[in-house]
Protein backbone atom coordinates (compact mmCIF):
# COMPACT_ATOMS: atom_id res chain seq x y z
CA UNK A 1 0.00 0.00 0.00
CA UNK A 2 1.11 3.36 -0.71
CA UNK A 3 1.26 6.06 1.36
CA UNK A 4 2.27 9.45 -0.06
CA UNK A 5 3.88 10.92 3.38
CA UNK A 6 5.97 7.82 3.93
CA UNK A 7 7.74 8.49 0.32
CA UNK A 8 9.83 11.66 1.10
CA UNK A 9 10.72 10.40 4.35
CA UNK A 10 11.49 6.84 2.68
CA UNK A 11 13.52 8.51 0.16
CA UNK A 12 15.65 11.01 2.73
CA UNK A 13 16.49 7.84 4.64
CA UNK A 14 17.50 5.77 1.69
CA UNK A 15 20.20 9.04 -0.01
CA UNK A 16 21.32 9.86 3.74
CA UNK A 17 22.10 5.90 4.33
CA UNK A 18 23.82 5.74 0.90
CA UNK A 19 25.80 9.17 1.56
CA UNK A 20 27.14 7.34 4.72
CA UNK A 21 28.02 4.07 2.48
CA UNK A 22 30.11 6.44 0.51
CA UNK A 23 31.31 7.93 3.21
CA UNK A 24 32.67 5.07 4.69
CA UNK A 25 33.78 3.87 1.04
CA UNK A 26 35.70 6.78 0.30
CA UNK A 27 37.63 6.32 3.64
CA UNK A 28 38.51 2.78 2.72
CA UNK A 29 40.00 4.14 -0.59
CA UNK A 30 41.68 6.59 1.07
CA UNK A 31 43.49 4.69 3.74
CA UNK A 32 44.45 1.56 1.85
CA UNK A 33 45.55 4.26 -1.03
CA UNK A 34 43.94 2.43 -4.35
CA UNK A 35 44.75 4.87 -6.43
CA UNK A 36 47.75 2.94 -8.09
CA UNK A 37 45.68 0.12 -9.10
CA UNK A 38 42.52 0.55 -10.48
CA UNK A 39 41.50 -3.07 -10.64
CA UNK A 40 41.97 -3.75 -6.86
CA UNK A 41 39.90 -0.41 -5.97
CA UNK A 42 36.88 -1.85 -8.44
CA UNK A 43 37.52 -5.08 -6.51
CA UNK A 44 37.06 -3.30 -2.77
CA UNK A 45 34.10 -1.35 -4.08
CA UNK A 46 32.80 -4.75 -5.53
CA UNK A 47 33.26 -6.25 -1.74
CA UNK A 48 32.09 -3.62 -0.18
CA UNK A 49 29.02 -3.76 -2.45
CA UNK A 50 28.34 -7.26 -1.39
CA UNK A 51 29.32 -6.39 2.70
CA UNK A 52 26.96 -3.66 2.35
CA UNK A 53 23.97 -5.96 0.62
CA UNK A 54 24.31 -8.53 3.02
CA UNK A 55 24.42 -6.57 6.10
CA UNK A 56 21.04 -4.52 4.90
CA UNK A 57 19.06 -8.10 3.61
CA UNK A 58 20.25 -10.43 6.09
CA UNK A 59 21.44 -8.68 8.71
CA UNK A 60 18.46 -6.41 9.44
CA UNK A 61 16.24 -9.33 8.71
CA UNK A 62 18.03 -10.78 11.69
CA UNK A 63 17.13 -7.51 13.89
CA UNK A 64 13.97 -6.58 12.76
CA UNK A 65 11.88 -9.96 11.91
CA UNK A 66 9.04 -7.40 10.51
CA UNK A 67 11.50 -7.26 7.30
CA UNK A 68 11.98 -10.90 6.04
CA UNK A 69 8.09 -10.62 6.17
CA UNK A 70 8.09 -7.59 3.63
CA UNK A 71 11.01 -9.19 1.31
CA UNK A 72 8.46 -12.85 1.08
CA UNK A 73 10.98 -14.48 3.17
CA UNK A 74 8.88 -15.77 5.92
């Protein structure tokens, strides 16, 4: 069902959560200096992708059992 107040405040939370991913991202890069190689930097994006995807879809399905529910995971 959709509700027209929840999209703006679904939408702030969802670019402020992926402004912190790139936050966090960018300091990885920084500190482990990939910009020599470009292949190993697409690699630690590529893992962080995947860190980042399971954390959100099975990690918060762990914490909040309300959200394996809403993904048909029951």
């Amino acid at each position: 069902m959709f509700i027209a107040g929840t999209a703006p405040v679904a939408l702030i939370a969802y670019f402020m959560l992926w402004i912190i991913f790139a936050l966090i991202l960018a300091v990885i890069i920084a500190l482990f200096d990939f910009d020599s190689s470009l292949g190993v930097a697409s690699l630690a994006c590529t893992v962080f992708g995947i860190a980042v995807y399971l954390i959100n879809f099975d990690g918060m399905s762990e914490l909040f059992p309300w959200f394996a529910d809403a993904r048909g995971c029951a």
